[in-house]
Protein backbone atom coordinates (compact mmCIF):
# COMPACT_ATOMS: atom_id res chain seq x y z
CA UNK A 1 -19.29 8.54 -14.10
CA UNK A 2 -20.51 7.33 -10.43
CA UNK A 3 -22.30 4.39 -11.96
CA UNK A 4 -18.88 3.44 -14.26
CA UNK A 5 -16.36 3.16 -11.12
CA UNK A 6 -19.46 1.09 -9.28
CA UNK A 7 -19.71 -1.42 -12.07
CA UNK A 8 -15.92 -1.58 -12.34
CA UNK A 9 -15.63 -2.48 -8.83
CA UNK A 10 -18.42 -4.96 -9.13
CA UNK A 11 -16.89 -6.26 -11.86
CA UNK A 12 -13.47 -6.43 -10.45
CA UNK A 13 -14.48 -7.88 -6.77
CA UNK A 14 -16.84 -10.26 -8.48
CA UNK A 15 -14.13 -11.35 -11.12
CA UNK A 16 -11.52 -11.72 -8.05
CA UNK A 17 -14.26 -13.83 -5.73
CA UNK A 18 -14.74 -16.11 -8.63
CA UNK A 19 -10.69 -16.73 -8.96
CA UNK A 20 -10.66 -17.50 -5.29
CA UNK A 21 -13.58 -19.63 -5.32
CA UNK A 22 -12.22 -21.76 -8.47
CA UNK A 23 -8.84 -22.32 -6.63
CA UNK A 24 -10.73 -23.28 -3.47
CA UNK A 25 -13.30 -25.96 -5.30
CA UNK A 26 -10.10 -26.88 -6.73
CA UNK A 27 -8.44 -27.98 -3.32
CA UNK A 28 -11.21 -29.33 -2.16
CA UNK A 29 -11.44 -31.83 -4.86
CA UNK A 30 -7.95 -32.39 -4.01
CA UNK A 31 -8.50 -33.24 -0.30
CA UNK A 32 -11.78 -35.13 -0.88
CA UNK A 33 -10.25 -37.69 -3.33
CA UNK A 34 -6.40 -37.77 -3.01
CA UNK A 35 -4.70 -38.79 0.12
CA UNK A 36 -1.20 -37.02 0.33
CA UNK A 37 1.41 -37.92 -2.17
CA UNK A 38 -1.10 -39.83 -4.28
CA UNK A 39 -0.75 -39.38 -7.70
CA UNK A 40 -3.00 -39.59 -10.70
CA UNK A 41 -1.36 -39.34 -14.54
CA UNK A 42 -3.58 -37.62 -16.68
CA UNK A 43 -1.27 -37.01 -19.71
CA UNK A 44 2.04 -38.34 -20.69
CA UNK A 45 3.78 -35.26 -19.15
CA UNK A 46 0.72 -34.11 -16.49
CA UNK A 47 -0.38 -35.44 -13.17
CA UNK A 48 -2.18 -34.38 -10.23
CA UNK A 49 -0.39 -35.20 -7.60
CA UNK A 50 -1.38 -33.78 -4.19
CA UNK A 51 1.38 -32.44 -1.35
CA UNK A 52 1.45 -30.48 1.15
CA UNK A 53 3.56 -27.48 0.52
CA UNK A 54 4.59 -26.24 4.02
CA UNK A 55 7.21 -23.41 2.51
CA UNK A 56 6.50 -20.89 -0.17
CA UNK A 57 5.05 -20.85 -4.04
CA UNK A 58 6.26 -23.29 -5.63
CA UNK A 59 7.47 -25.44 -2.67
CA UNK A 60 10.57 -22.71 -2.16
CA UNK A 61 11.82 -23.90 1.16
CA UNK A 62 9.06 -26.36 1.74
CA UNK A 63 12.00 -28.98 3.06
CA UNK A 64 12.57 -26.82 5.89
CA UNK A 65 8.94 -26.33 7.34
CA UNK A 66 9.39 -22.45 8.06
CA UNK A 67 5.93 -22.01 9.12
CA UNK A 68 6.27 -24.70 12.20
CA UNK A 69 7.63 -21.06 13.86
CA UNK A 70 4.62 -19.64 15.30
CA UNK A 71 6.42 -16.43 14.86
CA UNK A 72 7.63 -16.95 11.22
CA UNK A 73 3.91 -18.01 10.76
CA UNK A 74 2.88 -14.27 12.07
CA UNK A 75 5.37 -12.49 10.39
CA UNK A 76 3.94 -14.38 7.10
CA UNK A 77 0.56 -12.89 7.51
CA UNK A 78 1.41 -9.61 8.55
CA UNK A 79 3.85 -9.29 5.59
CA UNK A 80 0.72 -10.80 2.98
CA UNK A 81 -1.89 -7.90 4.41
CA UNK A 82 1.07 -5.57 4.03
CA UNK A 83 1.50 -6.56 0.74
CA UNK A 84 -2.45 -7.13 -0.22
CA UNK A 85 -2.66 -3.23 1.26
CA UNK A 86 0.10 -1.64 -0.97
CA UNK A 87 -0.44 -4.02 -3.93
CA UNK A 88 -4.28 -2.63 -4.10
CA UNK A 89 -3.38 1.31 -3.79
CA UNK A 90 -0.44 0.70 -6.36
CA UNK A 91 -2.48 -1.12 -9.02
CA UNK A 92 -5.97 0.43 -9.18
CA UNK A 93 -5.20 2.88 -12.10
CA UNK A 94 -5.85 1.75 -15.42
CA UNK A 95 -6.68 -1.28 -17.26
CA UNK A 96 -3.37 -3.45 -17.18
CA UNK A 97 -2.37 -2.85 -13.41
CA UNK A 98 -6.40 -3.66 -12.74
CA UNK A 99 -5.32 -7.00 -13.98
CA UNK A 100 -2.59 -7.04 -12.52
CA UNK A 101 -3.55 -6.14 -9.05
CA UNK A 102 -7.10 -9.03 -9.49
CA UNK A 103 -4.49 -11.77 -10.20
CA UNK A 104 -1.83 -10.81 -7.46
CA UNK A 105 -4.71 -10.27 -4.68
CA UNK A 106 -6.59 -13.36 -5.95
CA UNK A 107 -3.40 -15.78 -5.83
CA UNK A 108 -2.48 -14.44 -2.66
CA UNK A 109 -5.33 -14.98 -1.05
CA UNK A 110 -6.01 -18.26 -2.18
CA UNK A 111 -2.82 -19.41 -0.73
CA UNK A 112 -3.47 -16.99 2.04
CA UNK A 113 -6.73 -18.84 2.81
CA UNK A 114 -4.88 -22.78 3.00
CA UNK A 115 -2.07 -21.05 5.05
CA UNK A 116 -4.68 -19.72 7.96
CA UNK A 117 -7.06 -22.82 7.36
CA UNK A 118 -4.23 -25.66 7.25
CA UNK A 119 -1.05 -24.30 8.19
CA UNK A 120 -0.12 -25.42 4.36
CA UNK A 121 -0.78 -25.11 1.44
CA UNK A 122 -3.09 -27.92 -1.50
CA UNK A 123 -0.35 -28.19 -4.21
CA UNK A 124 -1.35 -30.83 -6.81
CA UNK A 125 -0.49 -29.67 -10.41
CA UNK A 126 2.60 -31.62 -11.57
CA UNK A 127 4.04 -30.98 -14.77
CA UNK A 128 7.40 -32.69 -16.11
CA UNK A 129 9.39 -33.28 -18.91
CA UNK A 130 10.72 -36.98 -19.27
CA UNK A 131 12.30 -37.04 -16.21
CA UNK A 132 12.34 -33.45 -15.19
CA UNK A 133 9.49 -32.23 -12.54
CA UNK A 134 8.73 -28.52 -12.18
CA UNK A 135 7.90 -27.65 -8.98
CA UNK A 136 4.27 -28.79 -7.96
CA UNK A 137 1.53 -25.68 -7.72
CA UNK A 138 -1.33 -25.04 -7.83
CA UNK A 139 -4.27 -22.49 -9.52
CA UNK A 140 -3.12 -19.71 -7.11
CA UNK A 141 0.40 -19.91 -8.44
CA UNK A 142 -1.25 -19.43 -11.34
CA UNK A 143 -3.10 -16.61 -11.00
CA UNK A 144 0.03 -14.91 -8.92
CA UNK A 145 2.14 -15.89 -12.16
CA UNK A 146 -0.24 -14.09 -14.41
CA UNK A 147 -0.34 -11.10 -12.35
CA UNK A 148 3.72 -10.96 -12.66
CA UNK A 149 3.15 -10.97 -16.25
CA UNK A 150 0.64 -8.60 -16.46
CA UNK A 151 3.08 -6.16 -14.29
CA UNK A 152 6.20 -6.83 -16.30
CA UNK A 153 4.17 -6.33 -19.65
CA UNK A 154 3.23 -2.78 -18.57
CA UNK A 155 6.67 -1.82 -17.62
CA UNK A 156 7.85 -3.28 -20.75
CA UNK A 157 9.84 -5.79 -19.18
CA UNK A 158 9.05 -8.03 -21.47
């Protein structure tokens, strides 16, 4: 039984270091071969096009610079270890909230790491619809948006 919950963490801290690492690779491209607001089309309705999101996921109040605060900036990672803490003790029980909890922690810190590294964070995945942009993110959105899902499918929210 020892040996199962060993491999299971293994498994799980290996499968959430390999989410991190993708999303940081990821932004690194980004910063290595975009300059900001440069744009690339790569289908008729997706582009990678690389800003700097200075507010929350998906550029929510990224207009007003919230984290130019040094306080606001503190309060921000206080409230994500906080959250990282009780997320973790909430999620580890069974298969579903496992998922749930690698996605949320992963996303988190990805963005968690641009926030303390850059004081922003590498957005660059554009999708729209004619003229219609959704906001710009990027693979820790992602993986924070799959971790929703995963917590609204096992309380049958959806």
């Amino acid at each position: 039984m020892k040996k199962f919950l060993f491999n299971k963490k293994i498994y799980i801290l290996l499968l959430i270091i390999l989410i991190i690492y993708i999303d940081y690779f990821s932004k690194i491209l980004i910063l290595k071969n975009f300059k900001i607001n440069q744009k690339k089309i790569i289908l008729s309705n997706f582009n990678i096009f690389y800003v700097q999101n200075h507010g929350l996921m998906f550029e929510i109040f990224s207009k007003k610079n919230i984290f130019q605060n040094n306080y606001l900036y503190k309060i921000y990672i206080i409230f994500t270890c906080i959250i990282i803490y009780k997320i973790y003790y909430f999620f580890k029980t069974n298969k579903i909230n496992i998922y749930t909890f690698i996605f949320l922690f992963s996303g988190a810190i990805g963005n968690f790491i641009d926030r303390i590294k850059y004081k922003f964070v590498i957005d660059f995945i554009d999708f729209h619809y004619k003229n219609v942009h959704f906001p710009i993110f990027n693979l820790s959105d992602i993986s924070i948006i799959l971790g929703v899902i995963f917590f609204f499918k096992k309380n049958n929210f959806l």
